[in-house]
Protein backbone atom coordinates (compact mmCIF):
# COMPACT_ATOMS: atom_id res chain seq x y z
CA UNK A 1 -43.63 20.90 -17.83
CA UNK A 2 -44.05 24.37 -16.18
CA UNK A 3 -40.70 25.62 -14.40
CA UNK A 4 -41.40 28.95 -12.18
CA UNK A 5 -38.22 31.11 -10.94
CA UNK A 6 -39.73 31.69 -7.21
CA UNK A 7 -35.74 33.14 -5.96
CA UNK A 8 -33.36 34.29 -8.52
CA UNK A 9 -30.37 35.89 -6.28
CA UNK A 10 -28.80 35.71 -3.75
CA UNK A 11 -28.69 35.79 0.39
CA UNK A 12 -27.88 39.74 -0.12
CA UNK A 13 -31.71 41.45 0.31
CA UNK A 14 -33.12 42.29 -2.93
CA UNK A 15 -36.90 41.91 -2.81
CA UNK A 16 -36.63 41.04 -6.72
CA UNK A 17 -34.31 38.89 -6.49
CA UNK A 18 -34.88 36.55 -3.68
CA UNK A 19 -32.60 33.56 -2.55
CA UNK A 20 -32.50 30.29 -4.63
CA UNK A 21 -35.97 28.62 -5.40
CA UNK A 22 -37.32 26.90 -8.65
CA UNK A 23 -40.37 25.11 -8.97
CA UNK A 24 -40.77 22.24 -11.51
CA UNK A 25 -44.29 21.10 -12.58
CA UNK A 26 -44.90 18.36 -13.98
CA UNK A 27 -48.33 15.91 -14.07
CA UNK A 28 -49.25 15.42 -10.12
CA UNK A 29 -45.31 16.68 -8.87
CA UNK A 30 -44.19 19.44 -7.57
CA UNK A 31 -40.15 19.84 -7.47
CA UNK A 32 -39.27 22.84 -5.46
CA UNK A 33 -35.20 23.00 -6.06
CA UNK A 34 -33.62 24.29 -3.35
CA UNK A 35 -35.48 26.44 -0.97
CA UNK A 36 -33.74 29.59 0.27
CA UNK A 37 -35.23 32.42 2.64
CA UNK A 38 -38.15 33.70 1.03
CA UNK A 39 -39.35 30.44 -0.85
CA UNK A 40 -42.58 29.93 1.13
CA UNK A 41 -43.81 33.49 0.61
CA UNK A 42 -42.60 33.72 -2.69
CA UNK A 43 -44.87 30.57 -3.79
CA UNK A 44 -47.63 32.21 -2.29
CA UNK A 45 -46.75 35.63 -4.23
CA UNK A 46 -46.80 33.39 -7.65
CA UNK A 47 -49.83 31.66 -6.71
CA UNK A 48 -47.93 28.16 -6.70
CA UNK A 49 -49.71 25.69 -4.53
CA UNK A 50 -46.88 25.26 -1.76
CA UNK A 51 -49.23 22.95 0.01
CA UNK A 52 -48.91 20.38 -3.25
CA UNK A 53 -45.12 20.25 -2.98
CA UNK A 54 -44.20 16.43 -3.39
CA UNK A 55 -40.55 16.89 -3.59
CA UNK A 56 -37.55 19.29 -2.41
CA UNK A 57 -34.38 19.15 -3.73
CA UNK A 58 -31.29 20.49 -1.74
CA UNK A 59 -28.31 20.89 -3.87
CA UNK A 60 -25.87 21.94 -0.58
CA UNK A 61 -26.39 23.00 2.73
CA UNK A 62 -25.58 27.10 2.39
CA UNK A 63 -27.90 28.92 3.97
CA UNK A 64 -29.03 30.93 0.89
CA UNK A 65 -30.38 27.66 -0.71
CA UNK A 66 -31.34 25.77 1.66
CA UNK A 67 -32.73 28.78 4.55
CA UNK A 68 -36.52 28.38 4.08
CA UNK A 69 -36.80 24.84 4.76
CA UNK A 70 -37.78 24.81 7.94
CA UNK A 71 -40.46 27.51 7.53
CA UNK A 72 -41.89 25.21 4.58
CA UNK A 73 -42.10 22.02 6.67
CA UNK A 74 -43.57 24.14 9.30
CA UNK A 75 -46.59 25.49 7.23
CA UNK A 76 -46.84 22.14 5.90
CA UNK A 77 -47.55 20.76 9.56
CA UNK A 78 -49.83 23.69 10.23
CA UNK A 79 -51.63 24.74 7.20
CA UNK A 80 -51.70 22.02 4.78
CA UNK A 81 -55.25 21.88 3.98
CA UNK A 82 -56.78 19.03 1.99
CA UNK A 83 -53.25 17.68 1.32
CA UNK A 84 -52.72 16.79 5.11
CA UNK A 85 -51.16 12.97 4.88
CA UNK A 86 -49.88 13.27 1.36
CA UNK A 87 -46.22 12.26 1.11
CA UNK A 88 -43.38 14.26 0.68
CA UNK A 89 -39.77 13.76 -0.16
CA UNK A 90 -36.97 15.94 0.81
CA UNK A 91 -33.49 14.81 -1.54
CA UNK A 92 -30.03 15.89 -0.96
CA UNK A 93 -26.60 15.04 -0.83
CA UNK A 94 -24.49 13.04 1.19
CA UNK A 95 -25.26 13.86 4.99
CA UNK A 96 -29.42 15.28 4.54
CA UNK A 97 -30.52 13.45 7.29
CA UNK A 98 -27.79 14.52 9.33
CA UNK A 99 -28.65 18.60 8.68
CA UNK A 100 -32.45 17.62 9.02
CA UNK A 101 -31.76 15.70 12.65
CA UNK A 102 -29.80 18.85 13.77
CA UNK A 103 -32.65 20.97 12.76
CA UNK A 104 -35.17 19.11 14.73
CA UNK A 105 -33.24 19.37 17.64
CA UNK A 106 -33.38 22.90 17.46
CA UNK A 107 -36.62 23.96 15.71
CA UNK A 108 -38.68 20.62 16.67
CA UNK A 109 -40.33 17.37 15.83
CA UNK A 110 -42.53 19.43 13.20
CA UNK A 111 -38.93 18.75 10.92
CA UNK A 112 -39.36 16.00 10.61
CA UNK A 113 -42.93 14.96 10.99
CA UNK A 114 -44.26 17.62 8.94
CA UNK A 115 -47.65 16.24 9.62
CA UNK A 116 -47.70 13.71 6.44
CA UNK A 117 -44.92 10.96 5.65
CA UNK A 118 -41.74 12.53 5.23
CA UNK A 119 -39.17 10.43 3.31
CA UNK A 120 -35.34 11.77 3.23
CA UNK A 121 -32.81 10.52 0.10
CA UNK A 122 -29.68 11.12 0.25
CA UNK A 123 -28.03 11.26 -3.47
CA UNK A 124 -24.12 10.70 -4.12
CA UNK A 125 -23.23 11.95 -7.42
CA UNK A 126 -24.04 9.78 -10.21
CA UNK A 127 -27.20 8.91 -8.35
CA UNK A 128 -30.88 8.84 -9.85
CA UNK A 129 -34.04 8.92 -8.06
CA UNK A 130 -37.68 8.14 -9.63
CA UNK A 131 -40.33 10.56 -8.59
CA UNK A 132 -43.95 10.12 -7.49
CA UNK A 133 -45.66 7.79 -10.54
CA UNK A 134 -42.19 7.49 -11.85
CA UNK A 135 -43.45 10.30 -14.96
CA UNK A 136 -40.26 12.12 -13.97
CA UNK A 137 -36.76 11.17 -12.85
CA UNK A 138 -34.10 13.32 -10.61
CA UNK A 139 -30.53 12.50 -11.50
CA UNK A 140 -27.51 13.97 -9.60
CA UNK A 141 -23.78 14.95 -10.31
CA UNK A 142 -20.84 16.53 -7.95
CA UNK A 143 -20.45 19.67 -8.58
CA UNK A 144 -16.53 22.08 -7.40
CA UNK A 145 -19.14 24.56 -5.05
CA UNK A 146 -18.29 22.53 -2.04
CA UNK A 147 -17.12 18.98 -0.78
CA UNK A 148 -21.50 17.98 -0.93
CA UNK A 149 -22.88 19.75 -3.31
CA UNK A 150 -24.77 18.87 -6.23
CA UNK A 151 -26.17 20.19 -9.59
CA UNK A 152 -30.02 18.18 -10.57
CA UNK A 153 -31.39 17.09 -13.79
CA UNK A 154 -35.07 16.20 -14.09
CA UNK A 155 -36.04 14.25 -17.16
CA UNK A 156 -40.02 13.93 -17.85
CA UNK A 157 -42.49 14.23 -20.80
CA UNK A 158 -39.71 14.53 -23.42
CA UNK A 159 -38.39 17.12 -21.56
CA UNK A 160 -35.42 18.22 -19.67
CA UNK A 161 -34.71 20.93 -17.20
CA UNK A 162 -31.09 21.13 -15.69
CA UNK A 163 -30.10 23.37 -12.59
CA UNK A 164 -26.47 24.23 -11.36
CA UNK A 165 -26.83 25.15 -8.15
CA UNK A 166 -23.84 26.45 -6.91
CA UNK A 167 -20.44 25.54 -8.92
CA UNK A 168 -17.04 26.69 -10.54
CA UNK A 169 -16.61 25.60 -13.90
CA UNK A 170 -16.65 21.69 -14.22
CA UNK A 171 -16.37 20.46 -17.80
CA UNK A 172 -18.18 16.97 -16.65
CA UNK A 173 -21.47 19.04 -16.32
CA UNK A 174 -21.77 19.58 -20.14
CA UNK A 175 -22.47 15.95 -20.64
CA UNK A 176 -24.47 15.85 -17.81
CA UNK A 177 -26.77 18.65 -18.68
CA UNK A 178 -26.59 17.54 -22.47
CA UNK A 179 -29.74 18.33 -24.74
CA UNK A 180 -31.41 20.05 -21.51
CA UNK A 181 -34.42 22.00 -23.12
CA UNK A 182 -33.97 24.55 -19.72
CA UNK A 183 -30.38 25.29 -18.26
CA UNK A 184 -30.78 27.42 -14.99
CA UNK A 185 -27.81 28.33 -14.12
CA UNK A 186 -25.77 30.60 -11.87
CA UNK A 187 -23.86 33.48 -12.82
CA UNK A 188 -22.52 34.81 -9.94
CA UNK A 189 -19.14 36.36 -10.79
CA UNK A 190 -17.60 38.79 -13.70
CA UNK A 191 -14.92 36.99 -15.49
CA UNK A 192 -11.71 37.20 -14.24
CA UNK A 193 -13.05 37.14 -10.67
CA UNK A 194 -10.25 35.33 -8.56
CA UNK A 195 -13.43 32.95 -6.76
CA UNK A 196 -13.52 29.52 -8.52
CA UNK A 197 -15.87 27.50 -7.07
CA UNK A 198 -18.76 30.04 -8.79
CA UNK A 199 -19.64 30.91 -12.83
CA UNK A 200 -18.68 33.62 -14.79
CA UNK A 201 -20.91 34.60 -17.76
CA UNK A 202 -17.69 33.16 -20.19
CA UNK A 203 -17.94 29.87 -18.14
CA UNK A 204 -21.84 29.70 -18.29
CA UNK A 205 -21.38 30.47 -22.17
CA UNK A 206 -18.81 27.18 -21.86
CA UNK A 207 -21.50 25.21 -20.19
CA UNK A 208 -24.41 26.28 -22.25
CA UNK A 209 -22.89 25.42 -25.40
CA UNK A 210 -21.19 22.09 -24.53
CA UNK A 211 -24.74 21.17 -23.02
CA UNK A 212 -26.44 21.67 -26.59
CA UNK A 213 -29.35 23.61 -24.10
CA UNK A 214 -32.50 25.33 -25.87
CA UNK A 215 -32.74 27.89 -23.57
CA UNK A 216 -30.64 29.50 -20.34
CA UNK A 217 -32.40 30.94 -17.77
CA UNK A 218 -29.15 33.23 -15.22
CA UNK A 219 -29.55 33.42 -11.96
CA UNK A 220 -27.62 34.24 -8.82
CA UNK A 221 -26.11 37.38 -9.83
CA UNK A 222 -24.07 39.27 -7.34
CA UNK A 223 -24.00 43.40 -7.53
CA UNK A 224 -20.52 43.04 -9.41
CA UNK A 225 -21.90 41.02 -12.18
CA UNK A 226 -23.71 43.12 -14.89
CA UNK A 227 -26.93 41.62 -16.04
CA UNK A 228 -26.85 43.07 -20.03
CA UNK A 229 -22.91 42.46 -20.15
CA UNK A 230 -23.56 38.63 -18.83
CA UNK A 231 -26.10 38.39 -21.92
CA UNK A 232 -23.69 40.22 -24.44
CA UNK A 233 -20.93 37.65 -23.59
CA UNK A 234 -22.91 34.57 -23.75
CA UNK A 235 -23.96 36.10 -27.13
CA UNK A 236 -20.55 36.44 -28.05
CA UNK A 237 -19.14 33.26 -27.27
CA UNK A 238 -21.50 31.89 -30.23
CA UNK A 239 -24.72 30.94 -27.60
CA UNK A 240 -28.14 31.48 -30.15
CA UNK A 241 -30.80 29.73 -27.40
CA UNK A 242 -33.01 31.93 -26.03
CA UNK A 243 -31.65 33.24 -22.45
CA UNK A 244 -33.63 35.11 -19.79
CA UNK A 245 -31.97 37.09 -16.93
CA UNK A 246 -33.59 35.16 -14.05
CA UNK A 247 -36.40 37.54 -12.16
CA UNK A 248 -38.58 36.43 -9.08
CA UNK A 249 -41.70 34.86 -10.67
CA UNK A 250 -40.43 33.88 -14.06
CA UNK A 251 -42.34 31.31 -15.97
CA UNK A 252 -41.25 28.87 -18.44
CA UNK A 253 -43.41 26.34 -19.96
CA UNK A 254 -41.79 23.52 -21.94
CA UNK A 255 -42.74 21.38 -24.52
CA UNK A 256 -41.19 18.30 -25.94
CA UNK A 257 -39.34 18.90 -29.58
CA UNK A 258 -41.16 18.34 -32.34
């Protein structure tokens, strides 16, 4: 399983650090989770195959993570190459279709009839989805971001790769993520910030160590949190996987445990 950090910020421009996009390989799939503005160019920049993308995963409908969705089902229609007519899935929570309608209405029918079969799922928390062959498996929990939104864990090959999305601290999501071999999680906030429905780098440490992960991947840092201090307190609170601060074009490969 190959996981590739295509945006690791936020909506607020930072060509290094472009809005929320992570790409999961794994055997013939191609999860893109969430797809904020700059996803489509930044696949191209990592020379990821945006053509081959069997699956997008929307964890809420903000703009930052969800803003380059229409620009990837429009290239899709227009440039997809020898993988015209595959299939494609677009998942999401509780009112997808809705937000994929409205977009039709006022981008056009290339939303949805990307020109291949476009399938939408809509996933309440607690929900599960098999992808593709059915080699990997999407499952879905609530998370405190907003009244939709949803963190994703994707299970194939012995391995495990967990995202937040966007969320305040939600003790539930340490089960849910539990033994994930990749946490990616946001950071978004110093501690002590008054905003609760985002992390702080104690919180993430919380997470992170009730999850049991192998390895923590930050992302969606805001100027006020400080990269090297997020580290030194996830350090502190007793965290010894190995964590990267998230960059635009990181690459993780994952193997199974011995």
């Amino acid at each position: 399983m190959r996981v590739t950090v295509v945006g690791s910020g936020t909506l607020l421009p930072n060509d290094r650090h472009r809005s929320p996009a992570h790409l999961v390989e794994y055997g013939d799939q191609r999860i893109l989770l969430d797809c904020g503005p700059g996803s489509v160019h930044g696949l191209d920049r990592d020379g990821r195959e945006w053509r081959a993308i069997s699956h997008v995963a929307i964890t809420h409908f903000h703009t930052d993570h969800m803003g380059d969705l229409p620009a990837l089902l429009w290239a899709w229609t227009h440039g997809a190459g020898p993988w015209h007519g595959m299939r494609r899935t677009v998942v999401g929570p509780c009112g997808m279709r809705r937000v994929l309608e409205a977009m039709s209405v006022a981008y056009g029918d290339y939303v949805l009839e990307p020109g291949s079969p476009l399938e939408v799922v809509e996933l309440e928390p607690g929900g599960c989805r098999t992808l593709g062959s059915g080699a990997i498996g999407i499952r879905a929990h609530g998370t405190v971001h907003t009244s939709e939104s949803l963190a994703f864990r994707l299970d194939g090959g012995g391995c495990a790769v967990g995202y937040t999305g966007d969320t305040g601290a939600h003790t539930p999501l340490g089960s849910f993520f539990s033994g994930v071999d990749l946490l990616i999680s946001e950071c978004s906030v110093p501690d002590g910030s008054p905003h609760c429905n985002h992390l702080s780098p104690g919180q993430v440490a919380d997470l992170a160590l009730a999850a049991g992960a192998r390895r923590l991947v930050l992302t969606h840092m805001y100027p006020t949190v400080d990269p090297d201090e997020a580290v030194a307190v996830i350090r502190a609170a007793g965290f010894a996987g190995g964590i990267d601060v998230g960059t635009d074009g990181l690459v993780r490969e994952l193997t199974p445990m011995p």
